[in-house]
Protein backbone atom coordinates (compact mmCIF):
# COMPACT_ATOMS: atom_id res chain seq x y z
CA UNK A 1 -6.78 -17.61 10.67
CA UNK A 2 -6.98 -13.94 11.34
CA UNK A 3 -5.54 -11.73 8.85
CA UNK A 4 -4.95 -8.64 10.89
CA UNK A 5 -2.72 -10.98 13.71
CA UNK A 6 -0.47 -11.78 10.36
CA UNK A 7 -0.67 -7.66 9.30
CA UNK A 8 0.52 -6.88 13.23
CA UNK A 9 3.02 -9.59 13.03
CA UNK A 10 4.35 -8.26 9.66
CA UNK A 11 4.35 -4.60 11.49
CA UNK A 12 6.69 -6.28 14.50
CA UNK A 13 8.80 -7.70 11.80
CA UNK A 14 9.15 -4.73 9.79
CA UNK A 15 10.47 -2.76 12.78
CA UNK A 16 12.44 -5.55 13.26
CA UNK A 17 14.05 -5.14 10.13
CA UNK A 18 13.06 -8.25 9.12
CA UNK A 19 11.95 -7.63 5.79
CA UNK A 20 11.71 -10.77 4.14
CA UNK A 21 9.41 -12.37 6.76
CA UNK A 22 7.79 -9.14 6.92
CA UNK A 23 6.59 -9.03 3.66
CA UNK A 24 5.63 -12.67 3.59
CA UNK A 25 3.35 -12.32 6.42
CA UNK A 26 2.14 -9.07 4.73
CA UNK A 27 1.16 -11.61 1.56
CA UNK A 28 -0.76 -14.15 4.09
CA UNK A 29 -2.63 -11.05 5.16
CA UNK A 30 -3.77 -10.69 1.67
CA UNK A 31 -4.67 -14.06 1.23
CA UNK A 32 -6.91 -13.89 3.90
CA UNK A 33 -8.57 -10.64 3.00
CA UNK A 34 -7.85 -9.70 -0.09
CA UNK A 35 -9.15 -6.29 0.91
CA UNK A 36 -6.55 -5.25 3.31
CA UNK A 37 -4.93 -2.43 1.86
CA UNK A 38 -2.94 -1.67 4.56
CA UNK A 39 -0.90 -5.06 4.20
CA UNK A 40 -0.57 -4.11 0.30
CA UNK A 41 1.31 -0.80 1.26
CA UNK A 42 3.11 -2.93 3.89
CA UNK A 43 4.56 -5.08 1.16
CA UNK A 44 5.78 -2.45 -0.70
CA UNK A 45 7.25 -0.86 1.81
CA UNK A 46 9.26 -4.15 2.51
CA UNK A 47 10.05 -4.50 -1.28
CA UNK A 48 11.40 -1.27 -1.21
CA UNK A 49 13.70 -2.10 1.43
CA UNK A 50 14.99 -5.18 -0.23
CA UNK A 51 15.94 -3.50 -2.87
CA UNK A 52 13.26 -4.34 -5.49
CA UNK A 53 11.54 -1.34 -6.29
CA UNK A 54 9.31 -3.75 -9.31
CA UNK A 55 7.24 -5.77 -6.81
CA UNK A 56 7.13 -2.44 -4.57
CA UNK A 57 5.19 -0.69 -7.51
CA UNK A 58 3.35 -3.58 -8.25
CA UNK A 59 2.00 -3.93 -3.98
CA UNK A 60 1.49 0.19 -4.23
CA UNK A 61 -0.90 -0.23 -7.28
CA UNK A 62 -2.74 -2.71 -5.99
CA UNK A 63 -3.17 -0.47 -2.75
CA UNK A 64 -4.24 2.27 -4.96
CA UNK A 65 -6.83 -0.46 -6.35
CA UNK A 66 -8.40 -1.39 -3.58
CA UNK A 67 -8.46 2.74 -2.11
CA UNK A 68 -7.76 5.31 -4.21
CA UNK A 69 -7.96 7.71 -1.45
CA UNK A 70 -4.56 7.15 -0.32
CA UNK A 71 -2.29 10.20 -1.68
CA UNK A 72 0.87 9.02 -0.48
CA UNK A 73 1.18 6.09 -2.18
CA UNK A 74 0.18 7.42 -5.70
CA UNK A 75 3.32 10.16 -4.99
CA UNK A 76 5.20 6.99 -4.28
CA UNK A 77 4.44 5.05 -7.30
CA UNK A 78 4.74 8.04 -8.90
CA UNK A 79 8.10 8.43 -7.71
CA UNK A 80 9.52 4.94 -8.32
CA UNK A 81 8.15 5.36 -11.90
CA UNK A 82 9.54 8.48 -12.58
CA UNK A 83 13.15 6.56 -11.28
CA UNK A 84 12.25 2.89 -13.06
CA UNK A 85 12.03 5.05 -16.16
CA UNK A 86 15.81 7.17 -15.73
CA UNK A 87 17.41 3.08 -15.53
């Protein structure tokens, strides 16, 4: 079990649009190292996509958590906040 084969396989199904599958194999990433911020943003990315911009926030934050350093994703949460709160 090697997470990054499940975070390249999520990649080919994101491009795929194959979102669902996408961000499931973004979530076995996870579960194998819990670490892998890259599959976090992935998720959210994928959430977004399907329309649920809740679990999208939630994936971006915990990106955020585990690197702080990425700007584009605090503009993003940022973003779906600032729209979560107009609803």
């Amino acid at each position: 079990w090697i997470a990054e084969g499940w975070n390249q396989r999520a990649i080919a199904h994101f491009a795929l649009e194959h979102f669902e599958d996408a961000a499931n194999d973004c979530h076995q990433t996870l579960e194998l190292n819990a670490y892998h911020f890259g599959a976090a943003v992935g998720m959210g990315h994928c959430y977004l996509e399907m329309d649920d911009p809740f679990a999208a926030l939630e994936c971006f934050r915990r990106a955020l958590n585990l690197n702080p350093d990425l700007e584009e994703v605090r503009v993003q949460v940022d973003y779906i906040q600032r729209q979560l709160e107009g609803k």
